[in-house]
C-alpha atoms as a PDB file:
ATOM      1  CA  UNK A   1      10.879  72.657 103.442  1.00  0.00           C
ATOM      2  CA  UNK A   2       8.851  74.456 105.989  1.00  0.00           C
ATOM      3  CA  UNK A   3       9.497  78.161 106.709  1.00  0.00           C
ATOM      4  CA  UNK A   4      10.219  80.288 110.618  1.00  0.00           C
ATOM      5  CA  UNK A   5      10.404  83.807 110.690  1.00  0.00           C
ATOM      6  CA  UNK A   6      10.845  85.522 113.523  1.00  0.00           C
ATOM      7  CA  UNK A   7      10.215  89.076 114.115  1.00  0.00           C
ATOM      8  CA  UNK A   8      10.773  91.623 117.280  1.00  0.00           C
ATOM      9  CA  UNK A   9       8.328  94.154 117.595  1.00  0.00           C
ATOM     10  CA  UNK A  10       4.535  94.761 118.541  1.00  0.00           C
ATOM     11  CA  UNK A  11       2.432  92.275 116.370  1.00  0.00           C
ATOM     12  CA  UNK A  12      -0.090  95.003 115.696  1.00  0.00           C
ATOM     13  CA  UNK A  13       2.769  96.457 113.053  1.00  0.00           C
ATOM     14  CA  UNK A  14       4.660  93.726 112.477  1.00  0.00           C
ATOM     15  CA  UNK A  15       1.617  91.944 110.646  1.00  0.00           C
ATOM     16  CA  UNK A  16       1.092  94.864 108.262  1.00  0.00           C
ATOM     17  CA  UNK A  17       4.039  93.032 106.216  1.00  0.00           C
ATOM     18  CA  UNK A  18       1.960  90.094 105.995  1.00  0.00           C
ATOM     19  CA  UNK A  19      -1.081  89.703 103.194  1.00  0.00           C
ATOM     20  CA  UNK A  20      -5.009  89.606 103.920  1.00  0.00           C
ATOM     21  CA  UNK A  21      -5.880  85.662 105.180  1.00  0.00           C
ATOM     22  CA  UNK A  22      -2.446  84.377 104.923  1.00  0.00           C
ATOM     23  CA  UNK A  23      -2.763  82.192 108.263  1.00  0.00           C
ATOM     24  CA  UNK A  24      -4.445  79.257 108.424  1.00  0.00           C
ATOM     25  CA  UNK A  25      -4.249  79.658 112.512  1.00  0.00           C
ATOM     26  CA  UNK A  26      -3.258  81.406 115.351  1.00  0.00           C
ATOM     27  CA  UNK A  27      -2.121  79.888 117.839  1.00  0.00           C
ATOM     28  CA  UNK A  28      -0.734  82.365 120.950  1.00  0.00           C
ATOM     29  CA  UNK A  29      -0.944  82.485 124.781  1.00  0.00           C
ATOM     30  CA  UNK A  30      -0.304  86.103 125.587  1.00  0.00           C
ATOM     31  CA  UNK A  31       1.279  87.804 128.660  1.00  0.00           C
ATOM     32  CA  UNK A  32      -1.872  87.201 131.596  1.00  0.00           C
ATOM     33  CA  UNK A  33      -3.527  89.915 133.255  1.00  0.00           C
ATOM     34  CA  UNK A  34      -1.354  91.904 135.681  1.00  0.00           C
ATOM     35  CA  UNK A  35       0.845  89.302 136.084  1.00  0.00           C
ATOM     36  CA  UNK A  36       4.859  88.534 135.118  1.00  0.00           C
ATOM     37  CA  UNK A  37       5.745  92.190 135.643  1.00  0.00           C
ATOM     38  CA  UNK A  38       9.396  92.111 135.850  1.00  0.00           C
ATOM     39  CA  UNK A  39       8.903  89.810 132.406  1.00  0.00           C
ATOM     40  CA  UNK A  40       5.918  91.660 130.019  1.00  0.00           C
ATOM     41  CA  UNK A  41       4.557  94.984 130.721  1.00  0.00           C
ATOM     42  CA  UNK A  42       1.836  94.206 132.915  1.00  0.00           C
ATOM     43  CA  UNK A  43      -1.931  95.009 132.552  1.00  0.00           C
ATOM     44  CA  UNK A  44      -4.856  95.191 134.807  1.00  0.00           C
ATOM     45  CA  UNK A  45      -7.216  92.666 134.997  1.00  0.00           C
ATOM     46  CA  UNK A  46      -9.868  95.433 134.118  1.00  0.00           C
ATOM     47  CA  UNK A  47      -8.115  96.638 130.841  1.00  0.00           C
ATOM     48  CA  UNK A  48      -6.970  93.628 129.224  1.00  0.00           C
ATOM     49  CA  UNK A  49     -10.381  93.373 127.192  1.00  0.00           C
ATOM     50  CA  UNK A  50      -9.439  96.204 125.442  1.00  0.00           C
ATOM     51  CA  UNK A  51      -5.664  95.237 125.501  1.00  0.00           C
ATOM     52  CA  UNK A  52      -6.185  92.449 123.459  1.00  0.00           C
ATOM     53  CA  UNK A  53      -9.283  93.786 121.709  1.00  0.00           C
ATOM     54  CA  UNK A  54      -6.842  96.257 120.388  1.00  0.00           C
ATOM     55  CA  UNK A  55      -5.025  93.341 118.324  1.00  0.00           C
ATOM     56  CA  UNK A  56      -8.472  92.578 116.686  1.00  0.00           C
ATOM     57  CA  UNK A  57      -8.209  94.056 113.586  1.00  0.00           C
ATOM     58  CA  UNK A  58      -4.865  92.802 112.117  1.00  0.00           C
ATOM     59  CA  UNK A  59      -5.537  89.170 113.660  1.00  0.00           C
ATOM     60  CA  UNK A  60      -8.805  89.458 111.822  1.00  0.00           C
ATOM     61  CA  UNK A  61      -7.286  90.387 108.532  1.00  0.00           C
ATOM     62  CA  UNK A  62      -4.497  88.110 108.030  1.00  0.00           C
ATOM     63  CA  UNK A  63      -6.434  85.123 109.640  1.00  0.00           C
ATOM     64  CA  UNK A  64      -8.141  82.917 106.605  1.00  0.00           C
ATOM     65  CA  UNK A  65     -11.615  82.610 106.011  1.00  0.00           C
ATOM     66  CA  UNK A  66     -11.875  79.302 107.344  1.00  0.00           C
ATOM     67  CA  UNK A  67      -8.774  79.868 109.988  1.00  0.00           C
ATOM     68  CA  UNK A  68      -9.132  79.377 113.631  1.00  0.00           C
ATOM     69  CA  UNK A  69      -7.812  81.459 116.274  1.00  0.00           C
ATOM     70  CA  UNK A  70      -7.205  79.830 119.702  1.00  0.00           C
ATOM     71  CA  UNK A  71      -6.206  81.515 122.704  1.00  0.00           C
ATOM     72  CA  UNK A  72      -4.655  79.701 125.913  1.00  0.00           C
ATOM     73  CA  UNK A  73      -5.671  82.105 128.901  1.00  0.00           C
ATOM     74  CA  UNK A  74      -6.501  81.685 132.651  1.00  0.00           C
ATOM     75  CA  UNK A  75      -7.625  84.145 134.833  1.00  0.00           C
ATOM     76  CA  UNK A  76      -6.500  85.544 138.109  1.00  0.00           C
ATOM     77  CA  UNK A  77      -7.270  85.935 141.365  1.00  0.00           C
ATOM     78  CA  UNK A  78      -8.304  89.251 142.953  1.00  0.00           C
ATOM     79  CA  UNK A  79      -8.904  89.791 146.271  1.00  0.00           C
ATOM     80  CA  UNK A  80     -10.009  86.238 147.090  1.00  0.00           C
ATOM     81  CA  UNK A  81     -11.985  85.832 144.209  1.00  0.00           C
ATOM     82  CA  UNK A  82     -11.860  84.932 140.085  1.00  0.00           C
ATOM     83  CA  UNK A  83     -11.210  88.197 138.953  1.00  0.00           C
ATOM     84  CA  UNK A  84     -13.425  87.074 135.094  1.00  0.00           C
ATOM     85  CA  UNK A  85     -11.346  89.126 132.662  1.00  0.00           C
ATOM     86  CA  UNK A  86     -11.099  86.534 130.485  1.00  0.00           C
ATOM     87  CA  UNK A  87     -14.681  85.826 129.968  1.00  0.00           C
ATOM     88  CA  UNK A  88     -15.183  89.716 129.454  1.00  0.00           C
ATOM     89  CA  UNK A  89     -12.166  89.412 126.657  1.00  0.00           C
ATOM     90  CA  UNK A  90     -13.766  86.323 124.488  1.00  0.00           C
ATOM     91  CA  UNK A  91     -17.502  88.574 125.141  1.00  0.00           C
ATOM     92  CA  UNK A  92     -15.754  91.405 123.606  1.00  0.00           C
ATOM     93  CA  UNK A  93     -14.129  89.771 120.840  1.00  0.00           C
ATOM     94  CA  UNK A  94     -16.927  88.222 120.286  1.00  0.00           C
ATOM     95  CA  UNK A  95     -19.173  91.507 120.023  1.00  0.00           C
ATOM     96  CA  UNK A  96     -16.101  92.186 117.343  1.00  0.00           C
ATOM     97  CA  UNK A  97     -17.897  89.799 115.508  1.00  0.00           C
ATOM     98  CA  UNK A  98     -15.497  86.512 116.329  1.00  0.00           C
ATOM     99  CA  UNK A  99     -17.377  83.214 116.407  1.00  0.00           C
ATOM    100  CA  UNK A 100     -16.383  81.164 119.796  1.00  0.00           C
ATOM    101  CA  UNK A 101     -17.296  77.633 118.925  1.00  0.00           C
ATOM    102  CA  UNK A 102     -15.599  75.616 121.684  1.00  0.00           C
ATOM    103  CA  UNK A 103     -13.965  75.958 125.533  1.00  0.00           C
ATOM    104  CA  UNK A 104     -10.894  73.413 125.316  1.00  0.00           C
ATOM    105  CA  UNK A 105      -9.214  72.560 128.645  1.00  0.00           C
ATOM    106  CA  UNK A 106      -5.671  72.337 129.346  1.00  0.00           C
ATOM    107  CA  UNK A 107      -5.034  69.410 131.847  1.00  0.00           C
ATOM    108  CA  UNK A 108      -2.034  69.851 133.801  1.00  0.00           C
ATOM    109  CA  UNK A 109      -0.815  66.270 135.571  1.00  0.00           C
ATOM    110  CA  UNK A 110       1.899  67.760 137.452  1.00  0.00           C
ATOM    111  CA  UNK A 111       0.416  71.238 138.399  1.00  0.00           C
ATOM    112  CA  UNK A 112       2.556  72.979 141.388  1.00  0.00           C
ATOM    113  CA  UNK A 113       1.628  71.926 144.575  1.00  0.00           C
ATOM    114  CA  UNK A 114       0.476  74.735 147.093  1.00  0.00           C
ATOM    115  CA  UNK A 115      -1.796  75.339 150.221  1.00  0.00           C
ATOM    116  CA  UNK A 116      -4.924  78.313 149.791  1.00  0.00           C
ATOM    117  CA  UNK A 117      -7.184  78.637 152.685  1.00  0.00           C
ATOM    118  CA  UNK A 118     -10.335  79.561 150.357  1.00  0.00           C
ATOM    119  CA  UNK A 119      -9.650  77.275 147.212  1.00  0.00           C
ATOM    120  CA  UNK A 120      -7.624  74.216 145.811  1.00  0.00           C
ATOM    121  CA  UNK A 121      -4.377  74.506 143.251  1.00  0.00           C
ATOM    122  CA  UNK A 122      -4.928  75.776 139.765  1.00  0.00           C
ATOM    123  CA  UNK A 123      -5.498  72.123 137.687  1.00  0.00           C
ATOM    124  CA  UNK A 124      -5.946  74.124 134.177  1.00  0.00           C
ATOM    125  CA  UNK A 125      -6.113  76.503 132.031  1.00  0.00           C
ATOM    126  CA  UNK A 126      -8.621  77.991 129.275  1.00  0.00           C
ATOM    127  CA  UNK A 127      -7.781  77.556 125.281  1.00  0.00           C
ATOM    128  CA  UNK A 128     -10.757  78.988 123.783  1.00  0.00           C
ATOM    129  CA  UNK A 129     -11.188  78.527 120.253  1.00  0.00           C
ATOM    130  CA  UNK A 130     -12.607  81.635 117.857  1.00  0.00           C
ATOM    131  CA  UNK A 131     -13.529  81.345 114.444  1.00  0.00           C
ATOM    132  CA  UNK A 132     -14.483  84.495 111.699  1.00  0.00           C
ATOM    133  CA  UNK A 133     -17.159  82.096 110.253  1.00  0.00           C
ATOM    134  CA  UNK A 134     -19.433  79.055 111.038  1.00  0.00           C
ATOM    135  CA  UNK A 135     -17.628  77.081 108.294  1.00  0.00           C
ATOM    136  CA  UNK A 136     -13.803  76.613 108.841  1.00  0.00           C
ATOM    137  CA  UNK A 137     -10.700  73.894 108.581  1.00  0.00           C
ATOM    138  CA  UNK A 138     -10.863  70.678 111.354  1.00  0.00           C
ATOM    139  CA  UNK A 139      -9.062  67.426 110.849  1.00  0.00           C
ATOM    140  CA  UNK A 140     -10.584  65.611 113.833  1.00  0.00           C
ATOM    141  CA  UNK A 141      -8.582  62.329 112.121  1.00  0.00           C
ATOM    142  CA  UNK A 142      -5.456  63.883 113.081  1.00  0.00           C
ATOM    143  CA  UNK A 143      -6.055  63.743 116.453  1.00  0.00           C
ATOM    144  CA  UNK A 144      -7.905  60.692 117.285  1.00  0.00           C
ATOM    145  CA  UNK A 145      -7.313  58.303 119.864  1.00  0.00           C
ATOM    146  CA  UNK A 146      -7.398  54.648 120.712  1.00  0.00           C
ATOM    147  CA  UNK A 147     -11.292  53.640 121.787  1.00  0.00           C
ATOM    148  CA  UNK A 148      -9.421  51.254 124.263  1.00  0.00           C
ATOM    149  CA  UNK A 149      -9.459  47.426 125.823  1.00  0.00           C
ATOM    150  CA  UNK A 150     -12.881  48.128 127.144  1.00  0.00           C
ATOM    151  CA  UNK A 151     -14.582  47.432 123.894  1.00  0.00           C
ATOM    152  CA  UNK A 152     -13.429  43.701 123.391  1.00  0.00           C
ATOM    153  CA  UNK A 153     -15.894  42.266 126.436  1.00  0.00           C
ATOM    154  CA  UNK A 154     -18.673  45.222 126.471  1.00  0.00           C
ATOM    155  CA  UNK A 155     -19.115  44.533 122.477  1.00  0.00           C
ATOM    156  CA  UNK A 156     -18.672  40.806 122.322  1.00  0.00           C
ATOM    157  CA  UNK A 157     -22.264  39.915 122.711  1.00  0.00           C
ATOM    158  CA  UNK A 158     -24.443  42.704 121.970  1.00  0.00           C
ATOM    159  CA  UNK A 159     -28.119  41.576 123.266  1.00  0.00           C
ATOM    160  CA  UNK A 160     -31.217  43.169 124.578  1.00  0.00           C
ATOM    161  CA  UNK A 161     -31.133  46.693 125.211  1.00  0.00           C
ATOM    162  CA  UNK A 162     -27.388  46.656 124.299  1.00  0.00           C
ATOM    163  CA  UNK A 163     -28.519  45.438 120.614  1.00  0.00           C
ATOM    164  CA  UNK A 164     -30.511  48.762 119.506  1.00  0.00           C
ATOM    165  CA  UNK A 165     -30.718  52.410 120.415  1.00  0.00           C
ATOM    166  CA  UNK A 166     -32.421  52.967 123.440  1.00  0.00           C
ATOM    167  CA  UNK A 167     -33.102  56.204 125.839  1.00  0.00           C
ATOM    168  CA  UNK A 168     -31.581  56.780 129.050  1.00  0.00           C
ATOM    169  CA  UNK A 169     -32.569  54.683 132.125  1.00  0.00           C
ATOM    170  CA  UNK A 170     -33.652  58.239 133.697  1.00  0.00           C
ATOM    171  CA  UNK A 171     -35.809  59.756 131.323  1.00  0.00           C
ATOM    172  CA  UNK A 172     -33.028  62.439 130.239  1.00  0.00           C
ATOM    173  CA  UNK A 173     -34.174  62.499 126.748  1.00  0.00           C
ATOM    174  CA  UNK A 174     -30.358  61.175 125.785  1.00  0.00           C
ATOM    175  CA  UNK A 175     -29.658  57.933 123.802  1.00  0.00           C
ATOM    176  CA  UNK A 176     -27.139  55.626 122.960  1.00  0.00           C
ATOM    177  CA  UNK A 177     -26.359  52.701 120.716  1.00  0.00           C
ATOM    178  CA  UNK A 178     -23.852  50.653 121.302  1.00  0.00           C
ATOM    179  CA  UNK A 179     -23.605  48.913 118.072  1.00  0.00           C
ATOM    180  CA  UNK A 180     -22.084  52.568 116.750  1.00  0.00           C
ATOM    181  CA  UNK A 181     -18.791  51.429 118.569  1.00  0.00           C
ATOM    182  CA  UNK A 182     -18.504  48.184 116.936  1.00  0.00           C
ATOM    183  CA  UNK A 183     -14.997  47.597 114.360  1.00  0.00           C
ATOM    184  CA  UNK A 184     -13.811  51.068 115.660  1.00  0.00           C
ATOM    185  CA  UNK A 185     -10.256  51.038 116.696  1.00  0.00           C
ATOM    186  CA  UNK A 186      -9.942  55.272 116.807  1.00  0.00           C
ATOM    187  CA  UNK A 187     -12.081  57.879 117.938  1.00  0.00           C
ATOM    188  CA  UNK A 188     -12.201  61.277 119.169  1.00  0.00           C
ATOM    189  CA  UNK A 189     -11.046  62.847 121.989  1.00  0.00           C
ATOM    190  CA  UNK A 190     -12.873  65.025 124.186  1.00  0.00           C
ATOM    191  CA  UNK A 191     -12.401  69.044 124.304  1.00  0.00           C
ATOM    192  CA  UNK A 192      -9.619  68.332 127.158  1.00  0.00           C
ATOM    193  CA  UNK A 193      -5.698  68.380 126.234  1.00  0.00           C
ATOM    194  CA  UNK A 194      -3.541  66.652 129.131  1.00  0.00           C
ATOM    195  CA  UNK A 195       0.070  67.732 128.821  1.00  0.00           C
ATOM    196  CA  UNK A 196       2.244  68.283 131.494  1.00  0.00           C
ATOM    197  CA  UNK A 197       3.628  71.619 132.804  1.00  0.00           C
ATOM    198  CA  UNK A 198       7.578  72.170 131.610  1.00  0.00           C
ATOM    199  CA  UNK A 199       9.425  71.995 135.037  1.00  0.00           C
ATOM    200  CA  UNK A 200      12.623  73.261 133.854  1.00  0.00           C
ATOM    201  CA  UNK A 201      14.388  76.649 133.157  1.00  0.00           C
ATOM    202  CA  UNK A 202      13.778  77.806 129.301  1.00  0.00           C
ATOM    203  CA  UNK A 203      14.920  81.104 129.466  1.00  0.00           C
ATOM    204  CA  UNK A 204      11.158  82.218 129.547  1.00  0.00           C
ATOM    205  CA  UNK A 205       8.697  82.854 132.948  1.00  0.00           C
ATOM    206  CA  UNK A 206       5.692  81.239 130.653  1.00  0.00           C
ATOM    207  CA  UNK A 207       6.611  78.123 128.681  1.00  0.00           C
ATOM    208  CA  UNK A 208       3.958  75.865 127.637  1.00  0.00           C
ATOM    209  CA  UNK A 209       4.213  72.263 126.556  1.00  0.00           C
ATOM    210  CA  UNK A 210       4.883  71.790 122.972  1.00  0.00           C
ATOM    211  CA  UNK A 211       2.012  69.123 122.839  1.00  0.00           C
ATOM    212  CA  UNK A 212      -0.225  71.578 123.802  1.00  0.00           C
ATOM    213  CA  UNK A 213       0.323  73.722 120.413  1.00  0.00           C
ATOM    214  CA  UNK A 214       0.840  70.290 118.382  1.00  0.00           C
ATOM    215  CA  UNK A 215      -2.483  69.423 119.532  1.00  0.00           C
ATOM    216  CA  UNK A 216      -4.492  72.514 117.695  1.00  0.00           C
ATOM    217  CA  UNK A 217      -1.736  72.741 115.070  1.00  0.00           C
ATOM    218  CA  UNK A 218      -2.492  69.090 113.847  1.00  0.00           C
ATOM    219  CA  UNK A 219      -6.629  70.122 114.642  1.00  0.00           C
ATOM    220  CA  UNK A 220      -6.722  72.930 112.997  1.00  0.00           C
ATOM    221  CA  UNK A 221      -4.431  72.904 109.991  1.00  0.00           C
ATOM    222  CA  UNK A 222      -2.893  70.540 107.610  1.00  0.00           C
ATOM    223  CA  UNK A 223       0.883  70.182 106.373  1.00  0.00           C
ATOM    224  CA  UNK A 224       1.876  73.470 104.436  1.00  0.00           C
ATOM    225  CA  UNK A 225      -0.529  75.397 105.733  1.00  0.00           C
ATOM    226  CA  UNK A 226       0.640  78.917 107.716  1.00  0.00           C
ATOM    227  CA  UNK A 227       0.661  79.056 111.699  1.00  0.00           C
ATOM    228  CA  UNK A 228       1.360  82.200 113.800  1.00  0.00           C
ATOM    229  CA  UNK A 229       2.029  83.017 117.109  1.00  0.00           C
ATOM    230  CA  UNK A 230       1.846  86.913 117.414  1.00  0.00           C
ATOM    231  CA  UNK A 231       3.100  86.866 121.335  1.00  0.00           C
ATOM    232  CA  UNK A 232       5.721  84.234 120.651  1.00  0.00           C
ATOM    233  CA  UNK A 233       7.469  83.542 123.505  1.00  0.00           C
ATOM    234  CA  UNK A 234      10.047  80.747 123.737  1.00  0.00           C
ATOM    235  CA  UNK A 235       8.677  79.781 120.772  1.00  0.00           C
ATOM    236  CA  UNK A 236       7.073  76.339 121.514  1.00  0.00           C
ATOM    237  CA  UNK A 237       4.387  76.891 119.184  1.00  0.00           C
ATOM    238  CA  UNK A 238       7.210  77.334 116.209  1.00  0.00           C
ATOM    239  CA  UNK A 239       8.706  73.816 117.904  1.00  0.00           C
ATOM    240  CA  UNK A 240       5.164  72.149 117.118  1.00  0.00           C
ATOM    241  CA  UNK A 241       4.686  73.385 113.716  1.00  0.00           C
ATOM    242  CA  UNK A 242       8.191  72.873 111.929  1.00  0.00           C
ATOM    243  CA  UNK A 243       7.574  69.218 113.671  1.00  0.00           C
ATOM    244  CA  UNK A 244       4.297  68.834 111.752  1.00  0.00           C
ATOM    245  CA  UNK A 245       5.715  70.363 108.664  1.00  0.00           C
ATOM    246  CA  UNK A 246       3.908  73.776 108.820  1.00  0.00           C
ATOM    247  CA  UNK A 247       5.363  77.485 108.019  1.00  0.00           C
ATOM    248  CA  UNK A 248       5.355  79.590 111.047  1.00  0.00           C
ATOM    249  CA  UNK A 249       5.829  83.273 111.776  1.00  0.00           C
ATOM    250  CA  UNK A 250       6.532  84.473 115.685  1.00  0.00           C
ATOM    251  CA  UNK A 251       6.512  87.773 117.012  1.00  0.00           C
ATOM    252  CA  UNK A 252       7.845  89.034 120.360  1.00  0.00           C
ATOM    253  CA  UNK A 253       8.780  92.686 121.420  1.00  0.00           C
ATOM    254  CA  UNK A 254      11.533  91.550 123.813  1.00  0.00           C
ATOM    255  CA  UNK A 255      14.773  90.823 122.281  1.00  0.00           C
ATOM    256  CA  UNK A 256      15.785  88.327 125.001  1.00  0.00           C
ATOM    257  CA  UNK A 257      12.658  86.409 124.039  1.00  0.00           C
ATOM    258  CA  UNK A 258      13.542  86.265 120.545  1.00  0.00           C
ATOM    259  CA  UNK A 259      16.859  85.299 121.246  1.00  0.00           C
ATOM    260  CA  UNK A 260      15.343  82.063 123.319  1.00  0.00           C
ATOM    261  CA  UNK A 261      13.164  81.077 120.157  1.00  0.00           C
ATOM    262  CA  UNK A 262      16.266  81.098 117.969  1.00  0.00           C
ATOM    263  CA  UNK A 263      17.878  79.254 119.963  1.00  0.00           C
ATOM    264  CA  UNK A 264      15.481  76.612 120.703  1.00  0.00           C
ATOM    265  CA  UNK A 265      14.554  76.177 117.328  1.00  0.00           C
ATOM    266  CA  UNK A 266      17.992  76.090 116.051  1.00  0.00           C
ATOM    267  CA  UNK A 267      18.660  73.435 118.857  1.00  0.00           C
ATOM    268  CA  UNK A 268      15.701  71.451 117.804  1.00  0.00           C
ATOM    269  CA  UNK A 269      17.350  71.270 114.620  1.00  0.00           C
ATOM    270  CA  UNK A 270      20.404  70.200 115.121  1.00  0.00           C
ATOM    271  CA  UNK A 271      18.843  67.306 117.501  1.00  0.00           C
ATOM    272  CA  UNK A 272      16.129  65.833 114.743  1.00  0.00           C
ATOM    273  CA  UNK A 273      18.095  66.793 111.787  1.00  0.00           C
ATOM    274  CA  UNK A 274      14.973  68.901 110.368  1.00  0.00           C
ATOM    275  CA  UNK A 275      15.409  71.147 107.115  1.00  0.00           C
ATOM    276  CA  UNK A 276      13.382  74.687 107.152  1.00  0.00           C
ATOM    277  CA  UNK A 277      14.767  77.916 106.606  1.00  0.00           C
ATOM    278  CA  UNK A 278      15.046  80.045 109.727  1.00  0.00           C
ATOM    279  CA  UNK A 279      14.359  83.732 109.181  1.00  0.00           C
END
């Protein structure tokens, strides 16, 4: 039976409860630079480096050796142009000593429609993915994907070229070998995670999709293992973790938030009939 607590309060004190490398990730999205002010206290673009920097130390300590911390972010415009705070945020965390192995890409199908007369809509958003060490937990089999149709005529008669590794046409020093496809019916996907926007009213100005967090939950962690979301929301990421069989531990510090988690959560249960003690 898989554990949720939720607490109200700042993270930053609320983890002192918790022991050194208890989580095997952290999955969050905070509140976004200067933005949702009548929702989240709001903070410049310029000071949200040290904002979140400021979290560093307890996310460090009650993160697991080979843990993962991923954080969904997108940056903002500022007079016309990318104001970059989020770069300057993983550069600082990373001067903190934090290990950022990958740049994953959330896909949105069904992004809001709009008009700018300098740039196009906002498509996606950032999830980068921090590590404390160059060793930690994957399970790339958990989230593999069907190779596709394509295979059945392109590998049915493997000759020439097609028959052994061979370098690119244009001399770009990159091979490939097709015979390395052959009898696969999975493989990976790329750093990209397509899931659509949530349209409707949740109680909450940020919701993001729950395959979104079930995507890096079933990456980066493995039934049992601990999950927390330190600015948690509506509480999707506790959705995609009691649905993978994972303990989970949210913190908000607005009650109304944590009163939309509860809820959710309890809903969730009542709909799949799921067991797990709700704290």
């Amino acid at each position: 039976m898989s554990d949720v607590n939720i607490h109200l309060g700042d993270c930053r004190e609320v983890l002192q409860e918790y022991p050194d490398r208890h989580f095997n990730l952290i999955f969050t999205s905070p509140p976004y630079a200067d933005a949702r002010k009548n929702h989240y206290d709001s903070i410049l673009p310029d000071e949200f480096p040290d904002f979140f920097c400021s979290f560093h130390g307890q996310f460090w300590r009650v993160l697991a050796d080979d843990g993962s911390l991923v954080i969904n972010i997108k940056d903002k415009v500022v007079d016309g142009v990318r104001n970059r705070y989020v770069w300057k945020t993983i550069m600082a965390l990373s001067d903190l000593g934090w290990r950022c192995v990958d740049d994953y890409l959330w896909i949105k199908p069904n992004a809001m429609p709009g008009y700018w007369s300098n740039r196009l809509r906002d498509e996606w958003e950032y999830c980068f993915h921090l590590t404390k060490q160059k060793e930690f937990a994957m399970y790339q089999d958990a989230v593999k994907k069907p190779i596709g149709d394509w295979t059945e005529k392109r590998l049915a008669n493997l000759n020439g070229k097609s028959a052994e590794r061979h370098n690119s046409e244009n001399n770009s020093g990159f091979g490939r070998d097709l015979r390395n496809w052959e009898g696969k019916e999975y493989v990976l996907p790329g750093n990209t995670v397509t899931a659509a926007v949530v349209g409707k009213n949740l109680g909450h100005p940020a919701v993001f999709p729950i395959p979104l967090a079930e995507f890096f939950v079933k990456l980066f962690t493995k039934e049992g293992d601990n999950v927390l979301d330190p600015f948690g929301g509506s509480g999707t990421t506790a959705l995609a973790a009691l649905r993978l069989d994972r303990n989970v531990v949210l913190i908000d510090n607005k009650p109304e938030y944590v009163d939309v988690a509860k809820s959710r959560i309890e809903k969730m249960q009542i709909e799949l009939g799921f067991q797990y003690k709700l704290w």
